[in-house]
C-alpha atoms as a PDB file:
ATOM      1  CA  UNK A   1      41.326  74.143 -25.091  1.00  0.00           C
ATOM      2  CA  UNK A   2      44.775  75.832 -24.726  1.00  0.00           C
ATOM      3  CA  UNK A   3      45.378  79.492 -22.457  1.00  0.00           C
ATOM      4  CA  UNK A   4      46.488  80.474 -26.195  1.00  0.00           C
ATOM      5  CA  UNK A   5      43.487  79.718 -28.410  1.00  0.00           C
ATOM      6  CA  UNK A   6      41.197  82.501 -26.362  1.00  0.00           C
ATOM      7  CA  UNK A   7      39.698  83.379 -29.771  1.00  0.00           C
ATOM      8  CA  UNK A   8      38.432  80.248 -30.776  1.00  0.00           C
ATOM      9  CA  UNK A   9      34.426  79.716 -31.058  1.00  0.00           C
ATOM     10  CA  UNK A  10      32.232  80.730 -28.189  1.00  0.00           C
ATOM     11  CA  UNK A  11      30.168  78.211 -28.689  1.00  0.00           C
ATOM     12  CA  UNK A  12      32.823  75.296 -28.206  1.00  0.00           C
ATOM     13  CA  UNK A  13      33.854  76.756 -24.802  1.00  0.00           C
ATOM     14  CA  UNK A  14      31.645  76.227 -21.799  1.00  0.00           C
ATOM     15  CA  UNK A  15      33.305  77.568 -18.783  1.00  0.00           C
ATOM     16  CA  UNK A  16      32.497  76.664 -14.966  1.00  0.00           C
ATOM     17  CA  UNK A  17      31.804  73.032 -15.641  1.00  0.00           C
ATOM     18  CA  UNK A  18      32.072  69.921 -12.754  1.00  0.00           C
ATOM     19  CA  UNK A  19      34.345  68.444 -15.376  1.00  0.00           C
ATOM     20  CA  UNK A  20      37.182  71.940 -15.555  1.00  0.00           C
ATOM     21  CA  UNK A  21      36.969  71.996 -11.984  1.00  0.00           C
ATOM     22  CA  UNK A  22      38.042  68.804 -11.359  1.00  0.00           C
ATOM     23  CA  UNK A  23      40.632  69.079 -14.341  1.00  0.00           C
ATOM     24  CA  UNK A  24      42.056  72.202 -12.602  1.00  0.00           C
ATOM     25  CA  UNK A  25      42.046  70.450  -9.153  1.00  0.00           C
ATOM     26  CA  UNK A  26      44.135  67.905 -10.709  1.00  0.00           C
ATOM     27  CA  UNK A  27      46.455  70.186 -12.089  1.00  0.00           C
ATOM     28  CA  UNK A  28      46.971  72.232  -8.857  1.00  0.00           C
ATOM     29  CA  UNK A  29      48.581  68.759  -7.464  1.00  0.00           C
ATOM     30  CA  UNK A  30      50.568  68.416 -10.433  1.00  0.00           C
ATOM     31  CA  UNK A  31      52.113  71.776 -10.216  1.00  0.00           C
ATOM     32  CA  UNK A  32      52.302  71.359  -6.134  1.00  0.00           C
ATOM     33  CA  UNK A  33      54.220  68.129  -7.306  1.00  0.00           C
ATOM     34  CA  UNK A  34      56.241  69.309  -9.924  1.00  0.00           C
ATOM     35  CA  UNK A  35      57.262  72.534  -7.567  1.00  0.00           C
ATOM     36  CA  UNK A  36      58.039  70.293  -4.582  1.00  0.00           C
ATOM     37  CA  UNK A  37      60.450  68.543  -7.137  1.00  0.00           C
ATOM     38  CA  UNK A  38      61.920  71.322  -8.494  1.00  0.00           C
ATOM     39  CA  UNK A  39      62.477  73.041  -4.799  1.00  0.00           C
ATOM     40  CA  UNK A  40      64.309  69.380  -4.265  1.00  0.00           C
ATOM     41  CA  UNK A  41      66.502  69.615  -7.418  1.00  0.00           C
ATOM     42  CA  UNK A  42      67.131  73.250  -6.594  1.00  0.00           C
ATOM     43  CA  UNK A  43      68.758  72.669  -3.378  1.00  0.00           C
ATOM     44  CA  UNK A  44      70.580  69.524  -4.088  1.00  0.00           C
ATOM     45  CA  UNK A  45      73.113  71.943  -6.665  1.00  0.00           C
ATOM     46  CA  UNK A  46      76.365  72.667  -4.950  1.00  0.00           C
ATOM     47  CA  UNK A  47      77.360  75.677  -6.692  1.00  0.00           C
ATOM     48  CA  UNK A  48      77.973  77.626 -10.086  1.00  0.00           C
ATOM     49  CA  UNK A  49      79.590  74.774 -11.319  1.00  0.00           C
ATOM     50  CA  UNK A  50      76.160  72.850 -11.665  1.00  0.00           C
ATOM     51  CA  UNK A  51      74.272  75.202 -12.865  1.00  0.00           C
ATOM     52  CA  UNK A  52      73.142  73.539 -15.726  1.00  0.00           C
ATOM     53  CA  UNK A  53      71.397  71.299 -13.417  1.00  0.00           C
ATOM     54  CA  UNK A  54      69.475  74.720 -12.478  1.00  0.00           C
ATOM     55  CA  UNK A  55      68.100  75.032 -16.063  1.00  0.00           C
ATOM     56  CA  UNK A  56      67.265  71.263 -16.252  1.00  0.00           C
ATOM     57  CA  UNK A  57      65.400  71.048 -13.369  1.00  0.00           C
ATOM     58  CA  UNK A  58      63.639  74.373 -14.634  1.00  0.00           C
ATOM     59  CA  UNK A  59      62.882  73.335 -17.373  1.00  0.00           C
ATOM     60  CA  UNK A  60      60.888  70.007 -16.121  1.00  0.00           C
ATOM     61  CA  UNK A  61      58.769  72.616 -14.123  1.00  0.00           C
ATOM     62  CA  UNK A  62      57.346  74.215 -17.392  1.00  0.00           C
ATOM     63  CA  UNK A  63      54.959  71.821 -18.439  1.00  0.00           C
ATOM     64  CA  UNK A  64      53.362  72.194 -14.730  1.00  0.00           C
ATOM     65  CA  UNK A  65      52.910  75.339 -15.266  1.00  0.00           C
ATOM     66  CA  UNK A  66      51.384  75.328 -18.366  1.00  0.00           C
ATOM     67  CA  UNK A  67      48.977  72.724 -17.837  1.00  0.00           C
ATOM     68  CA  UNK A  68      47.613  74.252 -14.730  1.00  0.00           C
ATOM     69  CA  UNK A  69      47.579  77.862 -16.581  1.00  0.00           C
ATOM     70  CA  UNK A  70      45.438  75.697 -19.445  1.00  0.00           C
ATOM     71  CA  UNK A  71      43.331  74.068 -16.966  1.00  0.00           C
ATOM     72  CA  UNK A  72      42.654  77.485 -15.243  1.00  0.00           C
ATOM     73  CA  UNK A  73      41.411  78.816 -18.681  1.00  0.00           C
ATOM     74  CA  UNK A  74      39.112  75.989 -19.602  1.00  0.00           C
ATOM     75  CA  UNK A  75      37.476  76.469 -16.482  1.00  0.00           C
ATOM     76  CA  UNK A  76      37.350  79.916 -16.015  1.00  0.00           C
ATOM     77  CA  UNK A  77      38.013  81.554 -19.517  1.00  0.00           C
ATOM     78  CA  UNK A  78      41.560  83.450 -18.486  1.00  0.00           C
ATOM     79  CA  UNK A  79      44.622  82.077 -18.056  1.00  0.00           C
ATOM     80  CA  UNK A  80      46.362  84.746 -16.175  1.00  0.00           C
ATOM     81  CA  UNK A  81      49.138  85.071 -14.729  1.00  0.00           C
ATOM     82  CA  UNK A  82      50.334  81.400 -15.954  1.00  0.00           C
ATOM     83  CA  UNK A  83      49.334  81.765 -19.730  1.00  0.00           C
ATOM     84  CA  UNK A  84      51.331  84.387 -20.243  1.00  0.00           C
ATOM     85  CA  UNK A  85      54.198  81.513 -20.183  1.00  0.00           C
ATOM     86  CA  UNK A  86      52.550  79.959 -23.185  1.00  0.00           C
ATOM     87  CA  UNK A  87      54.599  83.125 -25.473  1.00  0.00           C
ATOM     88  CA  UNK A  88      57.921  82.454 -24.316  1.00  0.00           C
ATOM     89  CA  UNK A  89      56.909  77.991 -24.356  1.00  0.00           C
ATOM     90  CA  UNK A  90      55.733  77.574 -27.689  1.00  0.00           C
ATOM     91  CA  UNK A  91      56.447  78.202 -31.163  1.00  0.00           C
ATOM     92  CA  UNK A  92      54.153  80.515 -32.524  1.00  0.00           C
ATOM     93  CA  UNK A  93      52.468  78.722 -35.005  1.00  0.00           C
ATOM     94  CA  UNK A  94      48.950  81.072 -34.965  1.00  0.00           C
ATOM     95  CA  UNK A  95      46.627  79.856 -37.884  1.00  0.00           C
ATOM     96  CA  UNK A  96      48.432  76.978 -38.793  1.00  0.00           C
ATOM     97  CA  UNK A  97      47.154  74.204 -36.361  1.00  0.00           C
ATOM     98  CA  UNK A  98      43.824  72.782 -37.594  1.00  0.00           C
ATOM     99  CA  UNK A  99      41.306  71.057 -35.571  1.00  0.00           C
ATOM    100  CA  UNK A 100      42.929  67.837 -36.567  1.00  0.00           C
ATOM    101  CA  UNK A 101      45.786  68.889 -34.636  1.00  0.00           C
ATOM    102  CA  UNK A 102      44.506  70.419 -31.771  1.00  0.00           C
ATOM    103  CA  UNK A 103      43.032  67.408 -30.654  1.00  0.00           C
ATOM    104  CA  UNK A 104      46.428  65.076 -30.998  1.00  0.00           C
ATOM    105  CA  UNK A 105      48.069  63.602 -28.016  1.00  0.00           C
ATOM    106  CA  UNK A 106      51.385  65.133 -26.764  1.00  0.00           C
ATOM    107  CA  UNK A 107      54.508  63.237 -28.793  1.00  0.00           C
ATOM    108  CA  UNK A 108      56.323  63.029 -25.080  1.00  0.00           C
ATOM    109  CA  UNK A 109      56.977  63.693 -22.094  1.00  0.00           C
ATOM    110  CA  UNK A 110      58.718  62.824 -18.913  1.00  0.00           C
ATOM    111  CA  UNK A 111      57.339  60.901 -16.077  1.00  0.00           C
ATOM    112  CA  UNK A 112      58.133  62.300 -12.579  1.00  0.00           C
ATOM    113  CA  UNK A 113      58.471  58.797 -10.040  1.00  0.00           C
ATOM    114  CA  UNK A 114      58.666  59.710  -6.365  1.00  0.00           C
ATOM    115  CA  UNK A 115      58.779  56.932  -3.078  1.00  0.00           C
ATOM    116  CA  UNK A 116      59.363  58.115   0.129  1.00  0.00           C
ATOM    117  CA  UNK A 117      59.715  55.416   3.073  1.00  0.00           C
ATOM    118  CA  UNK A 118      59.032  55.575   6.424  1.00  0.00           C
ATOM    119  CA  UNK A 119      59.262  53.459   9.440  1.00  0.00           C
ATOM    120  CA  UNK A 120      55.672  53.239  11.852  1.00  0.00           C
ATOM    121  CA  UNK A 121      57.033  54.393  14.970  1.00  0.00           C
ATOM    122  CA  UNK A 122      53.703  55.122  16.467  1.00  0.00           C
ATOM    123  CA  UNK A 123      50.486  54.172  14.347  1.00  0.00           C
ATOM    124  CA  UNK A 124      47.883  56.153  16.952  1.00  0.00           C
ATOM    125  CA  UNK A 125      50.006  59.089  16.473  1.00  0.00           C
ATOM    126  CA  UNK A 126      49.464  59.110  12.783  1.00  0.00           C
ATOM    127  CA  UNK A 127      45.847  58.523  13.041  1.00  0.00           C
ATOM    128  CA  UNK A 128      45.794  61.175  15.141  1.00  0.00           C
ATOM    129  CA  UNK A 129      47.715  63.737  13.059  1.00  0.00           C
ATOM    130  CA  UNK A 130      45.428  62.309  10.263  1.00  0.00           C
ATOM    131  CA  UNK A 131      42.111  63.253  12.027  1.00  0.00           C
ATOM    132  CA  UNK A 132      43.936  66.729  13.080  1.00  0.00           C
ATOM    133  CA  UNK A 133      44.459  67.162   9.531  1.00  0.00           C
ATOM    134  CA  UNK A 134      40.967  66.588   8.811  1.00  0.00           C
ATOM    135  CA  UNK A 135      39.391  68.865  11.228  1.00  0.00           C
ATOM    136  CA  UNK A 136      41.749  71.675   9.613  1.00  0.00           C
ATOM    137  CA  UNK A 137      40.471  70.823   6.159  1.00  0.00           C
ATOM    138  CA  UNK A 138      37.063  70.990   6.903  1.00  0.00           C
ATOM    139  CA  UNK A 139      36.295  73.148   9.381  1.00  0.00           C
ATOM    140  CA  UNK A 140      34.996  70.031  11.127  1.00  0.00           C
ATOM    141  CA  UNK A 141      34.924  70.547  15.133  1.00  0.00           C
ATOM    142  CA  UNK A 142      33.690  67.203  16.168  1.00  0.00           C
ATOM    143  CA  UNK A 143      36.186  65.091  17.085  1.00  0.00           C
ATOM    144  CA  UNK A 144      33.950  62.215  16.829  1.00  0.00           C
ATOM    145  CA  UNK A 145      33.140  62.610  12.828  1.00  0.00           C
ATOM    146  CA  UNK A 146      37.116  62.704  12.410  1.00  0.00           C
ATOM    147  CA  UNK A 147      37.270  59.793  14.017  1.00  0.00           C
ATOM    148  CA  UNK A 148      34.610  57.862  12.382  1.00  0.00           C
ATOM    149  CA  UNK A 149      36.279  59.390   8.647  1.00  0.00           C
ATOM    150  CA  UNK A 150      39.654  58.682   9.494  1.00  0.00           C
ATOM    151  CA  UNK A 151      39.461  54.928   9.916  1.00  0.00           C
ATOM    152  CA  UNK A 152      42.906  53.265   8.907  1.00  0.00           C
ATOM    153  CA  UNK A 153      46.428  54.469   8.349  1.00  0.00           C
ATOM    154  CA  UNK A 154      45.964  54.906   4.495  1.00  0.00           C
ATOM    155  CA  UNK A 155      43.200  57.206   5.000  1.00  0.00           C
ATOM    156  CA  UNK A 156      45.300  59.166   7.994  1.00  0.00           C
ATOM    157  CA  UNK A 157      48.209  59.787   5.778  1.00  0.00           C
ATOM    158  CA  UNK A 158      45.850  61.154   2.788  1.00  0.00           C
ATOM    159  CA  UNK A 159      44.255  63.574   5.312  1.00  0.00           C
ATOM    160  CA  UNK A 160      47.711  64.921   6.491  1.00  0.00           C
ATOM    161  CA  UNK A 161      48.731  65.426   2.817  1.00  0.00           C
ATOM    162  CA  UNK A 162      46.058  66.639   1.730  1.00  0.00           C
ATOM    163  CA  UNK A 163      46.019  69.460   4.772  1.00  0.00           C
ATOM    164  CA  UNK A 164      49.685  69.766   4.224  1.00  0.00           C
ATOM    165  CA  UNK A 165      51.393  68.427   1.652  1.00  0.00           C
ATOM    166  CA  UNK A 166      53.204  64.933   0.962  1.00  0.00           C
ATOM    167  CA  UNK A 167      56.225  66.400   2.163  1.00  0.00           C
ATOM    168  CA  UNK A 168      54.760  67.030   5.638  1.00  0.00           C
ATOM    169  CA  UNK A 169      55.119  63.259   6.518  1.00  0.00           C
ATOM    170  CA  UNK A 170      58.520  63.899   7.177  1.00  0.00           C
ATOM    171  CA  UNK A 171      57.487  65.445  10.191  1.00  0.00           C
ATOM    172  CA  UNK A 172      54.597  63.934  11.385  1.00  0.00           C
ATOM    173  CA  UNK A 173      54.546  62.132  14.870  1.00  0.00           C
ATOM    174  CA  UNK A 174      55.020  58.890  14.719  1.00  0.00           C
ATOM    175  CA  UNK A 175      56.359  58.255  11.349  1.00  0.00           C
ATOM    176  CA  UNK A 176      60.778  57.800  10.757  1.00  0.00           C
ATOM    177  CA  UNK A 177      61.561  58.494   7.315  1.00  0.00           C
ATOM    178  CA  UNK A 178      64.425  56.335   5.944  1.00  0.00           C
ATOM    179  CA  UNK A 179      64.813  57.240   2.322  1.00  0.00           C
ATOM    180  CA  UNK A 180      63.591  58.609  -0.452  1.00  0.00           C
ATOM    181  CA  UNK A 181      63.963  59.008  -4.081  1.00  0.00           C
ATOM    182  CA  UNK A 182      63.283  61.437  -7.053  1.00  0.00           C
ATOM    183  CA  UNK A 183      63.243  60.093 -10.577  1.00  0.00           C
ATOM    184  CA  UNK A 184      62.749  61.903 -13.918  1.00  0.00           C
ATOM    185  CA  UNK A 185      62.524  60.029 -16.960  1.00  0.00           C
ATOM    186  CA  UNK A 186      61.402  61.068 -20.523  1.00  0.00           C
ATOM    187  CA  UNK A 187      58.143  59.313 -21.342  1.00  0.00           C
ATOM    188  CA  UNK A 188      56.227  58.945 -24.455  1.00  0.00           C
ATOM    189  CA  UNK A 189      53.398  57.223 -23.284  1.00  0.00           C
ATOM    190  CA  UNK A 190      51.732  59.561 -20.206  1.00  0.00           C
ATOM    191  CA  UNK A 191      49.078  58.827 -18.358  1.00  0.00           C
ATOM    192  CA  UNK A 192      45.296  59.753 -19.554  1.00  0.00           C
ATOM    193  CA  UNK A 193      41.868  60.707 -18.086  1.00  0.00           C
ATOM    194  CA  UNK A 194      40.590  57.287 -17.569  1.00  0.00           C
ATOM    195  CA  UNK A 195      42.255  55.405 -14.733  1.00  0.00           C
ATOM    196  CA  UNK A 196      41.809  51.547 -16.754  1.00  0.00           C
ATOM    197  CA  UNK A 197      43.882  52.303 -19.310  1.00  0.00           C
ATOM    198  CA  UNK A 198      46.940  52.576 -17.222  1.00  0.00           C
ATOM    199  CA  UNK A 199      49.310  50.269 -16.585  1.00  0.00           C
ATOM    200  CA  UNK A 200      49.024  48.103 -13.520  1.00  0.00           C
ATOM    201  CA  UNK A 201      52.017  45.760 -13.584  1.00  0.00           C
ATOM    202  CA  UNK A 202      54.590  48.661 -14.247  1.00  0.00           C
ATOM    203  CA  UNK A 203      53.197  51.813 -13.356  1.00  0.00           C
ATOM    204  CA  UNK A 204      55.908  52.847 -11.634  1.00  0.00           C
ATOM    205  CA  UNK A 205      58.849  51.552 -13.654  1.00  0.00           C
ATOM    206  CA  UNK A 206      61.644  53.100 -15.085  1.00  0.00           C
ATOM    207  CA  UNK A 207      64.240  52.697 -17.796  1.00  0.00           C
ATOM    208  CA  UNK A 208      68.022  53.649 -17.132  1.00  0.00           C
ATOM    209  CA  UNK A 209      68.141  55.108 -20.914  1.00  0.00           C
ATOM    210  CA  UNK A 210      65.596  57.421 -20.444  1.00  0.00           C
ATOM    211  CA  UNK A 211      67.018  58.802 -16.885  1.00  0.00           C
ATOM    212  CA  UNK A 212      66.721  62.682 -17.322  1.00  0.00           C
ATOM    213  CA  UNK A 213      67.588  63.089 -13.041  1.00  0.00           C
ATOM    214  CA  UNK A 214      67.639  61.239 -10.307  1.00  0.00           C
ATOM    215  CA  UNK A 215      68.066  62.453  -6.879  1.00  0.00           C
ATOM    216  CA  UNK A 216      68.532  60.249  -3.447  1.00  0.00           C
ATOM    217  CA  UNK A 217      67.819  61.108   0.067  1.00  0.00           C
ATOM    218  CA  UNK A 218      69.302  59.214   2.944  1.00  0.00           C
ATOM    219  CA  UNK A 219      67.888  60.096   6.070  1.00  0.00           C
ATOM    220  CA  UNK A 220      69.820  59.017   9.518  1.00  0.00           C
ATOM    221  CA  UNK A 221      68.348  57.042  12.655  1.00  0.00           C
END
């Protein structure tokens, strides 16, 4: 269900559901994702003389915003203030869709591919910052369960991202970053709902020819 089909059926739309929740969780890190990227591409442009690069990198943003503004409305039944965006998106092709086509999968898209490295300076640092992070996320005041949640790096540098952001790594004690790297490619497969259909071996590939950006961050000792 779209933020643009509000007057379809009440009967097919079942708001407040385990299922839209989790479907607009999703899309909150997509956006969060897809904004961090486009705050990256932003600030990268030297002047008026790329500012074509503004619109691109724009541009790429949209579908973020849209598909959290769509997963807002199937959970809650109003899109507001994202599916407004929908109008300006979209051709307006009111009545002319059937049911056939609502249902189809997207033509394309692009794939957003992001690595980040860092050197382990201090693991019991991170582990700490990682059961920090927990405690904030939770509300959690025993150090103890922290400690017994936050077990391994892995699980330290989810709990710091997930209290701060990916980004926040950067300045966590104990971790160096060395580089990093943005890619945006068009895609027309995109990754579904059911993580066993994707692709293992080259989940993370990417294809020179379909190179919409690339940005690359070289960070000094």
């Amino acid at each position: 269900m779209s933020a643009v089909n509000e007057d379809e059926d009440d009967d097919d739309f079942t708001p407040w559901t385990q299922d839209g929740a989790t479907r607009l969780r999703q899309a909150a890190d997509g956006l969060l994702e897809a904004i961090r990227t486009h705050a990256a591409s932003l600030t990268s442009v030297k002047g008026e003389e790329d500012a074509a690069d503004v619109f691109a990198a724009s541009n790429l943003l949209v579908p973020a915003l849209l598909a959290y503004a769509d997963a807002q409305f199937d959970f809650t039944g109003t899109g507001f203030p994202l599916g407004v965006l929908h109008q300006f998106f979209e051709d307006d092709e009111e009545g002319e869709e059937d049911e056939e086509d609502v249902d189809e999968e997207p033509s394309g898209g692009v794939s957003v591919l992001w690595r980040s490295d860092y050197v382990v300076t201090d693991e019991l640092a991170v582990m700490e910052a990682g059961r920090q992070a927990y405690r904030r996320s939770t509300g959690e005041a025993d150090p103890g369960a922290a400690a017994a949640e936050v077990t391994h790096l892995g699980v330290a540098l989810y709990q710091i991202a997930q209290a701060d952001g990916w980004d926040s790594l950067a300045n966590t004690e104990g971790l160096q970053p060395t580089a990093g790297t943005v890619l945006v490619q068009s895609s027309d497969e995109l990754l579904g709902g059911d993580p066993d259909e994707w692709p293992q071996d080259d989940l993370f590939d990417y294809d020179d020819g379909r190179l919409l950006y690339r940005q690359d961050d070289i960070f000094g000792d």
